[in-house]
C-alpha atoms as a PDB file:
ATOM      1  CA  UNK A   1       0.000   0.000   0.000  1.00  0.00           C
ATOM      2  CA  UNK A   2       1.616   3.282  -0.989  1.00  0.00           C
ATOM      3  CA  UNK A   3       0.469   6.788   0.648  1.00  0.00           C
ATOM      4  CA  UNK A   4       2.191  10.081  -0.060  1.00  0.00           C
ATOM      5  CA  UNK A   5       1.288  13.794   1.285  1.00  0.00           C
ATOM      6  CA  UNK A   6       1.717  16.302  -0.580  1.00  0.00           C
ATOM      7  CA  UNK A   7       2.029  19.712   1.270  1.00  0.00           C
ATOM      8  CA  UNK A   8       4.088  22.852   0.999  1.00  0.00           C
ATOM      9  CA  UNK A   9       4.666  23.542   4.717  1.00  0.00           C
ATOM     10  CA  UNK A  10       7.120  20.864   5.447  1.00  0.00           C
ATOM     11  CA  UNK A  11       6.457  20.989   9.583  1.00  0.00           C
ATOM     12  CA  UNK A  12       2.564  20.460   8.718  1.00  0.00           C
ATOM     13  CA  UNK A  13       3.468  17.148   6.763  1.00  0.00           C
ATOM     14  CA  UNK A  14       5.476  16.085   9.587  1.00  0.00           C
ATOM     15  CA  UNK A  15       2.420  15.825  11.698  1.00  0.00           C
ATOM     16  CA  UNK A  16      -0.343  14.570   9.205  1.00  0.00           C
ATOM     17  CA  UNK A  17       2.467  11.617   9.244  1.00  0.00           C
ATOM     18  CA  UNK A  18       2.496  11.730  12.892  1.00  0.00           C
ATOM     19  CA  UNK A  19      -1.476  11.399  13.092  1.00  0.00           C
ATOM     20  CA  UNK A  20      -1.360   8.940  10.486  1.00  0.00           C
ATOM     21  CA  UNK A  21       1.508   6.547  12.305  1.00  0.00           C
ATOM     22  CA  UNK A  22      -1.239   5.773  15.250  1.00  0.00           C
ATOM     23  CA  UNK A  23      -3.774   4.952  12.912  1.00  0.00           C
ATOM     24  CA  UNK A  24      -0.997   2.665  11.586  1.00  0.00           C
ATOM     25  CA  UNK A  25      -0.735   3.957   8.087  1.00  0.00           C
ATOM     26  CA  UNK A  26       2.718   4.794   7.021  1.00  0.00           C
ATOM     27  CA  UNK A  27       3.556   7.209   4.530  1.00  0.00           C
ATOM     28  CA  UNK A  28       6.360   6.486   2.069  1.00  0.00           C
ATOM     29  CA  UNK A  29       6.804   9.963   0.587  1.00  0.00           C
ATOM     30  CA  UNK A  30       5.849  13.485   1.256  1.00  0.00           C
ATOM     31  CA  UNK A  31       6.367  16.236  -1.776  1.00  0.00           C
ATOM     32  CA  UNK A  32       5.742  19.801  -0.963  1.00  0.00           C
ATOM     33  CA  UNK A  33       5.241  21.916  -4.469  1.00  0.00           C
ATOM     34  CA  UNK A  34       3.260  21.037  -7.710  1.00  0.00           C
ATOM     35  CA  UNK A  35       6.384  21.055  -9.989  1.00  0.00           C
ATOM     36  CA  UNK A  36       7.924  18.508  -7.238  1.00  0.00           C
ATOM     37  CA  UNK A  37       4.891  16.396  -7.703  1.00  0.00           C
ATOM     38  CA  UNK A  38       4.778  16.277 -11.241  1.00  0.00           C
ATOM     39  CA  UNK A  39       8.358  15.301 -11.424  1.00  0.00           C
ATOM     40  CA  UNK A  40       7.717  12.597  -9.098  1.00  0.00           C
ATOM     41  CA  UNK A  41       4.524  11.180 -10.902  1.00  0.00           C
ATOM     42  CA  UNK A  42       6.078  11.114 -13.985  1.00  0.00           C
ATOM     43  CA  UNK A  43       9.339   8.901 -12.501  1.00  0.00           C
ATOM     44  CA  UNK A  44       7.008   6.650 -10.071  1.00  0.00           C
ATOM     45  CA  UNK A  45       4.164   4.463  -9.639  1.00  0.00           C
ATOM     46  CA  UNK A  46       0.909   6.249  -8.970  1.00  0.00           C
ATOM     47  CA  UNK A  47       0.006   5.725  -5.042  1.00  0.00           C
ATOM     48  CA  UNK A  48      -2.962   4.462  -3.362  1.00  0.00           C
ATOM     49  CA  UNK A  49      -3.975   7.119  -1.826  1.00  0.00           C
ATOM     50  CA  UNK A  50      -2.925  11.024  -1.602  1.00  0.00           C
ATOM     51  CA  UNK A  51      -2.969  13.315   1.324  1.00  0.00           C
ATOM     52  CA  UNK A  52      -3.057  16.659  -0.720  1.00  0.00           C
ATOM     53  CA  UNK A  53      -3.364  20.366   0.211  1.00  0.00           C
ATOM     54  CA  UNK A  54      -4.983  22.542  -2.144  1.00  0.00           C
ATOM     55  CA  UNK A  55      -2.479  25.755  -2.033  1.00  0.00           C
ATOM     56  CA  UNK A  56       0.706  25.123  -2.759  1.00  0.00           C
ATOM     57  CA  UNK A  57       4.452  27.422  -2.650  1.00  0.00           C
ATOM     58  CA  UNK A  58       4.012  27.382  -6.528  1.00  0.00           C
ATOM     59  CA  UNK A  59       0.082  27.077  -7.019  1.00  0.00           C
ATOM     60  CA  UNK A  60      -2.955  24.766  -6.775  1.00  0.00           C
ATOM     61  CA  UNK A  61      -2.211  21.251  -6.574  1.00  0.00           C
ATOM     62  CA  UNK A  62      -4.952  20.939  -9.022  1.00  0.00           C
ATOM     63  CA  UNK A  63      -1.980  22.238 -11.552  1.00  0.00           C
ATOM     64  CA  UNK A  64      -0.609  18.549 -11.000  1.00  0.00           C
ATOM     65  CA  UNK A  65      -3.722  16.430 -12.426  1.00  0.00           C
ATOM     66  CA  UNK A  66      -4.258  19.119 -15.104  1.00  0.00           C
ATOM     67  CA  UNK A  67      -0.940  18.352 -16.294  1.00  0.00           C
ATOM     68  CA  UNK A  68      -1.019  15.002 -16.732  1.00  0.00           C
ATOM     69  CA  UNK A  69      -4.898  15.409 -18.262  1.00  0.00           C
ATOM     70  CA  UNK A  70      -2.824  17.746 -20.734  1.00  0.00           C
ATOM     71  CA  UNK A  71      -1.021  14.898 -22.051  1.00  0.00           C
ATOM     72  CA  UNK A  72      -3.726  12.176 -21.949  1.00  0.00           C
ATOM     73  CA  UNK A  73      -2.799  10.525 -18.695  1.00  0.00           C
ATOM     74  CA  UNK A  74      -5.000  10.616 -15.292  1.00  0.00           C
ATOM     75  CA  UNK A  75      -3.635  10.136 -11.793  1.00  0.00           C
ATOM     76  CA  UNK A  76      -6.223   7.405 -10.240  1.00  0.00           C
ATOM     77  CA  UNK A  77      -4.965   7.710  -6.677  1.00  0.00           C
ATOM     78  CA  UNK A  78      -7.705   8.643  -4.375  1.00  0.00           C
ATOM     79  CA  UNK A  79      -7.140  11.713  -2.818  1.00  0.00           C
ATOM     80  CA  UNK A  80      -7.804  13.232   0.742  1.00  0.00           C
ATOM     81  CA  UNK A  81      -7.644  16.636   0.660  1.00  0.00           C
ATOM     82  CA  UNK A  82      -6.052  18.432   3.975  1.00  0.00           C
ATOM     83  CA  UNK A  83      -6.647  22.572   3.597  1.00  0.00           C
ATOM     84  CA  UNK A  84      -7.044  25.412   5.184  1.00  0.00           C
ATOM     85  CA  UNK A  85      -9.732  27.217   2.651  1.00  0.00           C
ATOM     86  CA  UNK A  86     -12.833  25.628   2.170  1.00  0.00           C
ATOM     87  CA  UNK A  87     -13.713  27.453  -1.528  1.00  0.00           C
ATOM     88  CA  UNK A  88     -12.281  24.578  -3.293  1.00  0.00           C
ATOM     89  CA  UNK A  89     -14.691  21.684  -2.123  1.00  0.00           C
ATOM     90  CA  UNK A  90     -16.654  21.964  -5.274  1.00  0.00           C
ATOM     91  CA  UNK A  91     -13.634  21.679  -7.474  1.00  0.00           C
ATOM     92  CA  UNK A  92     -11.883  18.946  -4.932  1.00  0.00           C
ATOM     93  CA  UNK A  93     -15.023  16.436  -5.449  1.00  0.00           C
ATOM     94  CA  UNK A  94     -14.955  16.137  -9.379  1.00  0.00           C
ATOM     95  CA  UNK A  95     -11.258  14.351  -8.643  1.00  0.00           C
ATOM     96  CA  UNK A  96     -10.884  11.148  -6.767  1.00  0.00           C
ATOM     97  CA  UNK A  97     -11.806  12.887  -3.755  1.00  0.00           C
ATOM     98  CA  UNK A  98     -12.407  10.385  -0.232  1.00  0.00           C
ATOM     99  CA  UNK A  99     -12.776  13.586   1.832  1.00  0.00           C
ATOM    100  CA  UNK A 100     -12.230  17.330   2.591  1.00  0.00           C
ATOM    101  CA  UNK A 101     -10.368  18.083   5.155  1.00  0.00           C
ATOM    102  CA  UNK A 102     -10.072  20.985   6.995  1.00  0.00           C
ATOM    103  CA  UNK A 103      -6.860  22.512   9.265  1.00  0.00           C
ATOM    104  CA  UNK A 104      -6.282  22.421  11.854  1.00  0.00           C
ATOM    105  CA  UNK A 105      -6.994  18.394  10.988  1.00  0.00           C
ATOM    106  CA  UNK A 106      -9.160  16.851  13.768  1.00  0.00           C
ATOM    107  CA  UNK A 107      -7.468  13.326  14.572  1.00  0.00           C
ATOM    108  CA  UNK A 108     -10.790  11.458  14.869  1.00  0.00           C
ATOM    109  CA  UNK A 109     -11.890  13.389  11.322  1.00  0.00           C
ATOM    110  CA  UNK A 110      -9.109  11.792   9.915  1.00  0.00           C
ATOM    111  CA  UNK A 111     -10.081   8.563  11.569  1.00  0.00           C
ATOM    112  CA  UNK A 112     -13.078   8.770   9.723  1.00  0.00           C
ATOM    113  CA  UNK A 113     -11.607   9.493   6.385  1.00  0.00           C
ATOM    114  CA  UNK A 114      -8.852   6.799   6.543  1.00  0.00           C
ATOM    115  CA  UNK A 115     -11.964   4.430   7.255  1.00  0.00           C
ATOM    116  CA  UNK A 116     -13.619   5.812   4.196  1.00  0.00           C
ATOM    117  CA  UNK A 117     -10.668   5.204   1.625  1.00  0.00           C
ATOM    118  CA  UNK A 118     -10.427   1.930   3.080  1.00  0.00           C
ATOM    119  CA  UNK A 119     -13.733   0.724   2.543  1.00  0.00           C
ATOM    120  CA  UNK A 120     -13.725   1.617  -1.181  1.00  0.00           C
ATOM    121  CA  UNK A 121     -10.261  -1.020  -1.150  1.00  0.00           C
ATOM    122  CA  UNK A 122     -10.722  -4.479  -2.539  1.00  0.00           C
ATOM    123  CA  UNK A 123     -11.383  -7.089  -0.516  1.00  0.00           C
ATOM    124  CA  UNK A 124      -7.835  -8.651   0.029  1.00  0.00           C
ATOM    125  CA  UNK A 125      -6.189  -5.347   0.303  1.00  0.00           C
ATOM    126  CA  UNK A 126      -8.690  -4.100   3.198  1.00  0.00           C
ATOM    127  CA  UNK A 127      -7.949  -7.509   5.138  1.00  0.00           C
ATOM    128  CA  UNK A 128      -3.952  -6.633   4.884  1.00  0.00           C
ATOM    129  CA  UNK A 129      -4.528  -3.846   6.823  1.00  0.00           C
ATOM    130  CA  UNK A 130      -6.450  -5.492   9.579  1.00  0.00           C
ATOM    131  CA  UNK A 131      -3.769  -8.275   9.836  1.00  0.00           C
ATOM    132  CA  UNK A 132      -2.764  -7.055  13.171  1.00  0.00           C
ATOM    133  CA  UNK A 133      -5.977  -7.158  14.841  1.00  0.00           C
ATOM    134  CA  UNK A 134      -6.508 -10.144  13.384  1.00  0.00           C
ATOM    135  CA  UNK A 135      -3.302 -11.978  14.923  1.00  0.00           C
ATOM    136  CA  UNK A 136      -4.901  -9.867  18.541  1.00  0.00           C
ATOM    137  CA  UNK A 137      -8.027 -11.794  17.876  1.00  0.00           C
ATOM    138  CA  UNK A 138      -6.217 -15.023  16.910  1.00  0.00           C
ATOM    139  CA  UNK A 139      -3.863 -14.954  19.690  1.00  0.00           C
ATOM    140  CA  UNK A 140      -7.140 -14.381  22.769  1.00  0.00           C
ATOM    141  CA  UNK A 141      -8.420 -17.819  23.966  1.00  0.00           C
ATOM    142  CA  UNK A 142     -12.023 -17.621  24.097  1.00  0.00           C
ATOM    143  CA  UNK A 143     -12.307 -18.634  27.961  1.00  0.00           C
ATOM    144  CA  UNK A 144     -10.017 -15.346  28.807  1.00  0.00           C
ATOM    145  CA  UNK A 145      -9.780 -14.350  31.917  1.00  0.00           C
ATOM    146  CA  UNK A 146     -10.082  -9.970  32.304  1.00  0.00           C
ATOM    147  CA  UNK A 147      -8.568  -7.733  34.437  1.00  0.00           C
ATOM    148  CA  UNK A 148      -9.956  -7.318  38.012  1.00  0.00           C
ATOM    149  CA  UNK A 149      -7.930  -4.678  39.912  1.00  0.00           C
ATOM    150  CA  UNK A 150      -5.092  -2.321  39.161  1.00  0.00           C
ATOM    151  CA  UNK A 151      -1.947  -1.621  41.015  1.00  0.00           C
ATOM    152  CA  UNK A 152      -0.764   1.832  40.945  1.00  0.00           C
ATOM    153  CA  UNK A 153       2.240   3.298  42.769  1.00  0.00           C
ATOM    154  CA  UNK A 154       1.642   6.455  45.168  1.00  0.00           C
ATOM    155  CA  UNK A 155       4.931   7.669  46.040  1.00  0.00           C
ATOM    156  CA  UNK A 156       6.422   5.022  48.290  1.00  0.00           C
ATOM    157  CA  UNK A 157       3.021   3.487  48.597  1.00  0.00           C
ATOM    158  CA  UNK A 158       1.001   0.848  46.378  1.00  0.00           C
ATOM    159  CA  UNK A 159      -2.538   0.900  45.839  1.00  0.00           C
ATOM    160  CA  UNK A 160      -5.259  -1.644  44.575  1.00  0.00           C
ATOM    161  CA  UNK A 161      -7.981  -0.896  42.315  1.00  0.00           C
ATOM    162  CA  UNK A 162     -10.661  -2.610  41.611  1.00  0.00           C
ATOM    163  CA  UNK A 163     -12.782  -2.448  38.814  1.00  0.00           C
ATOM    164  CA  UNK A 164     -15.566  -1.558  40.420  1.00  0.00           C
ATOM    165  CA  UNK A 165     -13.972   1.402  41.481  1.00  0.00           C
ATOM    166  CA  UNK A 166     -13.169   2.427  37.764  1.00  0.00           C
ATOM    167  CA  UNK A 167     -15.117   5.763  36.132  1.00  0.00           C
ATOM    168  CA  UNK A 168     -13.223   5.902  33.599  1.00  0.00           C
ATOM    169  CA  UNK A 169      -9.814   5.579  31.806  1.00  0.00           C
ATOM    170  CA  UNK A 170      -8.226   8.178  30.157  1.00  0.00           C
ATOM    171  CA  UNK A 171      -5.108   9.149  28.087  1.00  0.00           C
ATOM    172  CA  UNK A 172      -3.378  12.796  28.163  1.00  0.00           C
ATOM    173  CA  UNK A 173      -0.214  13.782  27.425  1.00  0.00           C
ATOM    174  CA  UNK A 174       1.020  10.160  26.075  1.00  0.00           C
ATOM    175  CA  UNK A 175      -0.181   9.129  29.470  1.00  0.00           C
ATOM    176  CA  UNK A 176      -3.111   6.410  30.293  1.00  0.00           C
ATOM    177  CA  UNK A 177      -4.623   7.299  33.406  1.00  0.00           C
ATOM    178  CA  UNK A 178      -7.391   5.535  35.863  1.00  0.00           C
ATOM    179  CA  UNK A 179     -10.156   8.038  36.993  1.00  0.00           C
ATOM    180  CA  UNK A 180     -12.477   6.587  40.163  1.00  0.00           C
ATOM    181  CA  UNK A 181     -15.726   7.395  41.384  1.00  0.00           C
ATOM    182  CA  UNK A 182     -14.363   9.274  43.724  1.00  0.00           C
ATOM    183  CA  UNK A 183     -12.957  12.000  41.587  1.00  0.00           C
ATOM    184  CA  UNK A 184      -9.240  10.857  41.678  1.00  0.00           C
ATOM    185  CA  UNK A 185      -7.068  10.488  38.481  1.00  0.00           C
ATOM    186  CA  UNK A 186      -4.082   7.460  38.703  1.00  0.00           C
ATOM    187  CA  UNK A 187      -1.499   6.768  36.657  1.00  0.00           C
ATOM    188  CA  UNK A 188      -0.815   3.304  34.881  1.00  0.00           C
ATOM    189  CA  UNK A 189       1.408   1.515  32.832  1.00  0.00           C
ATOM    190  CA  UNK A 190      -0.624   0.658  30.102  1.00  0.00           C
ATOM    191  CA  UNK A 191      -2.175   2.035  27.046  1.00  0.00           C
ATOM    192  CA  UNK A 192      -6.018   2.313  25.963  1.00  0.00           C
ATOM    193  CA  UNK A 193      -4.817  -0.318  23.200  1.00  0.00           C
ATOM    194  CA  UNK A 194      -3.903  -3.102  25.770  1.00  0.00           C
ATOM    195  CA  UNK A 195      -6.344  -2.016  27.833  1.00  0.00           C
ATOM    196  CA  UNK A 196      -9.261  -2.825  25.307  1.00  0.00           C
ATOM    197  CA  UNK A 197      -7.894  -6.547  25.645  1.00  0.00           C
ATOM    198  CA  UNK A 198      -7.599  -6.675  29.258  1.00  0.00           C
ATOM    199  CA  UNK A 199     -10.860  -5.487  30.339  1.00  0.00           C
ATOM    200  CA  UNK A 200     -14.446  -7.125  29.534  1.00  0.00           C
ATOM    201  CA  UNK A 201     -16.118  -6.279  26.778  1.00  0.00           C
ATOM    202  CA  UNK A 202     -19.405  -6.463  28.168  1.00  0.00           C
ATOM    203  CA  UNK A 203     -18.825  -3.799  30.702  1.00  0.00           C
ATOM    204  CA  UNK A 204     -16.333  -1.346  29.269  1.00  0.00           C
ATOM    205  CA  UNK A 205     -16.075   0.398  25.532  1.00  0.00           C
ATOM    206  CA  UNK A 206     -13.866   2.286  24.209  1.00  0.00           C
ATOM    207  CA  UNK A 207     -15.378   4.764  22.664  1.00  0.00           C
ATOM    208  CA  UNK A 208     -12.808   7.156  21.408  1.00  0.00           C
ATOM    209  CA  UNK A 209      -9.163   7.785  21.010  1.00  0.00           C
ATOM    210  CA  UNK A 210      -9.369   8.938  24.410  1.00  0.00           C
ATOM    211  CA  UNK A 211     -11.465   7.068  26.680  1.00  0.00           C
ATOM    212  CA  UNK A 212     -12.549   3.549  27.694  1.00  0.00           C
ATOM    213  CA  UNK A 213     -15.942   3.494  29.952  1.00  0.00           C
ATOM    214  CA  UNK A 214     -17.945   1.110  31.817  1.00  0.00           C
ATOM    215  CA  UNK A 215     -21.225   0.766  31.304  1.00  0.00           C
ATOM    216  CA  UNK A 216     -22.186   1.227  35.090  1.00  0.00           C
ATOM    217  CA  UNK A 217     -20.054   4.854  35.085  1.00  0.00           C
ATOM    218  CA  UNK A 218     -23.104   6.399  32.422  1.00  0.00           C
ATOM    219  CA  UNK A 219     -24.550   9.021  33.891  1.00  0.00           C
ATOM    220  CA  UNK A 220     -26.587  11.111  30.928  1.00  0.00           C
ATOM    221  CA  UNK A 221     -26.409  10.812  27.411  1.00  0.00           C
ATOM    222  CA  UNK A 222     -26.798  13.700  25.061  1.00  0.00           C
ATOM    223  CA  UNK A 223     -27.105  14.171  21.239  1.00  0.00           C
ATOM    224  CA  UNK A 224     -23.672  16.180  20.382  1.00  0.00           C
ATOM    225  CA  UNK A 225     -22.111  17.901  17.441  1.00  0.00           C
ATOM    226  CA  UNK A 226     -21.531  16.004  13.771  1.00  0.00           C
ATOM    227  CA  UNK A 227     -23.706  12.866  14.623  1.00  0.00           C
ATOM    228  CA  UNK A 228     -21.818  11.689  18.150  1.00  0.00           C
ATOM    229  CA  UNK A 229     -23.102  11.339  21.671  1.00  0.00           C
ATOM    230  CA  UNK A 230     -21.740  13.223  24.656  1.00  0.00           C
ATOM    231  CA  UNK A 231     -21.415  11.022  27.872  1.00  0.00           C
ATOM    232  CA  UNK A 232     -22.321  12.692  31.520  1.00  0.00           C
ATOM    233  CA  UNK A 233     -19.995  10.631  34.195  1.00  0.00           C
ATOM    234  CA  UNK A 234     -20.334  11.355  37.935  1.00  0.00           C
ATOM    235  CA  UNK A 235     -17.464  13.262  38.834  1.00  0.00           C
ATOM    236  CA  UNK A 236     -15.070  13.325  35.741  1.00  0.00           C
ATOM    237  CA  UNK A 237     -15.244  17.033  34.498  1.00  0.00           C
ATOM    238  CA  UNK A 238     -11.942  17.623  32.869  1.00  0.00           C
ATOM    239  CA  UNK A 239     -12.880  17.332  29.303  1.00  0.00           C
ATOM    240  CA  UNK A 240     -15.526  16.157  27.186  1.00  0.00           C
ATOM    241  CA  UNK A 241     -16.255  12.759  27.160  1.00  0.00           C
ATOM    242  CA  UNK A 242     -17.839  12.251  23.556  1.00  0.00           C
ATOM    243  CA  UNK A 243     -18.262   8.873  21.411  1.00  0.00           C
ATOM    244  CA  UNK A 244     -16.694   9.408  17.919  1.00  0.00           C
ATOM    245  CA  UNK A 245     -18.773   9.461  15.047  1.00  0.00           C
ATOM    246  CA  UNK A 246     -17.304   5.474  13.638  1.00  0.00           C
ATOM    247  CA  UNK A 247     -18.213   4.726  17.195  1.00  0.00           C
ATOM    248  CA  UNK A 248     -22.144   5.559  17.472  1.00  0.00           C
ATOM    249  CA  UNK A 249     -23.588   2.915  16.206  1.00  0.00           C
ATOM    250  CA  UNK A 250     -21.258   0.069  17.470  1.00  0.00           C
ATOM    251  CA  UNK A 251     -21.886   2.178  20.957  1.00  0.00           C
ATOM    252  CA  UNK A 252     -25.833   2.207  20.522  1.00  0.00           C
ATOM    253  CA  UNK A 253     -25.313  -1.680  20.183  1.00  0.00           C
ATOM    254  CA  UNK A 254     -23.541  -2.246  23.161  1.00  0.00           C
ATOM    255  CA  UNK A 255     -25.996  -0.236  25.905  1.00  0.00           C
ATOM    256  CA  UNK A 256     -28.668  -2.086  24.542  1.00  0.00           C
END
């Protein structure tokens, strides 16, 4: 699978590639000007898929598929479009356009747009990239036993944890952290990843990038912004707990 971004300001590449590595897509190349493009598309295989913003140092990246239209060739790479000016929507979804992106690029936005491209993949190319959670399921015996209680270290001290005790968990600052019912954040060596294997399924969810639940912590939900649902927990207060969009329905299925 081969993924390039194309964008002019070369610290804003950097991080699309960043926000791409934890949704485990890697990106092989990243060109920053049309004339760099073209060069490139003329020496190399067309990619999968292109990350591509619209204004570039030396003009509209549309200047790179007009070129090649110029000379009877078409780039068939789809194309997610990351921008700062919304004018060219219009003109963005007549190409092989997955999605419109705007900057500052929301992480679970691209989520959602990654998820697109790779539902319009063929069959055996959308299982390669599923391999790994595939080995995760492969490798779980179905009589596995979940976590119970967490240790967590308190200065010189040690303290138990027991899932009953749970709120919430929550990462922050490449931290994962335990919040209780009685309003007191913990931190643990662990991530929200290994986490979703450890714990039981039929009591906790994960239901974004940020926070696993339990189903006994839901306090109030609420109808949010762009089709997700805002979660009211007891005492947690430091941010908004919302369920992503990709996560709604699976979530709707699960409290039921």
């Amino acid at each position: 699978m081969k993924i390039i971004i194309i964008e002019d300001e070369k610290p804003a590449a950097r991080l699309l590639q960043r926000k791409l590595q934890k949704l485990d897509i890697e990106v092989g190349v990243m060109l920053h000007s049309v004339e760099e493009a073209i060069d490139w598309f003329t020496k190399n295989e067309h990619p999968d898929l292109i990350f591509l913003d619209i204004q570039l140092s030396d003009g509209l990246s549309f200047e790179i598929f007009e070129h090649f239209s110029t000379l009877q060739q078409t780039i068939k790479s789809a194309v997610i479009f990351t921008t700062a000016y919304d004018e060219y929507a219009l003109r963005a979804f007549k190409l092989n356009s997955i999605d419109y992106l705007l900057k500052p690029i929301d992480e679970e936005d691209l989520e959602v747009a990654v998820s697109k491209f790779k539902a319009r993949l063929p069959k055996q190319e959308a299982l390669q990239f599923d391999f790994e959670q595939i080995k995760k399921m492969l490798s779980n015996p179905f009589d596995k036993t979940y976590k119970k209680r967490f240790t967590v270290k308190i200065g010189q001290h040690l303290k138990v944890i027991s899932v009953e005790e749970i709120e919430c968990f929550f990462s922050e600052n490449k931290g994962t952290y335990i919040h209780t019912f009685d309003n007191r954040n913990y931190l643990i060596d662990s991530t929200l990843e290994v986490l979703e294997q450890d714990l039981d399924g039929a009591n906790f969810f994960r239901i974004s990038r940020k926070f696993i639940i339990p189903l006994k912590a839901i306090k109030e939900i609420l109808v949010h912004s762009n089709s997700r649902l805002k979660i009211i927990l007891p005492t947690y207060k430091e941010d908004e707990v919302v369920v992503s969009r990709e996560k709604v329905s699976d979530f709707k299925t699960w409290i039921n």
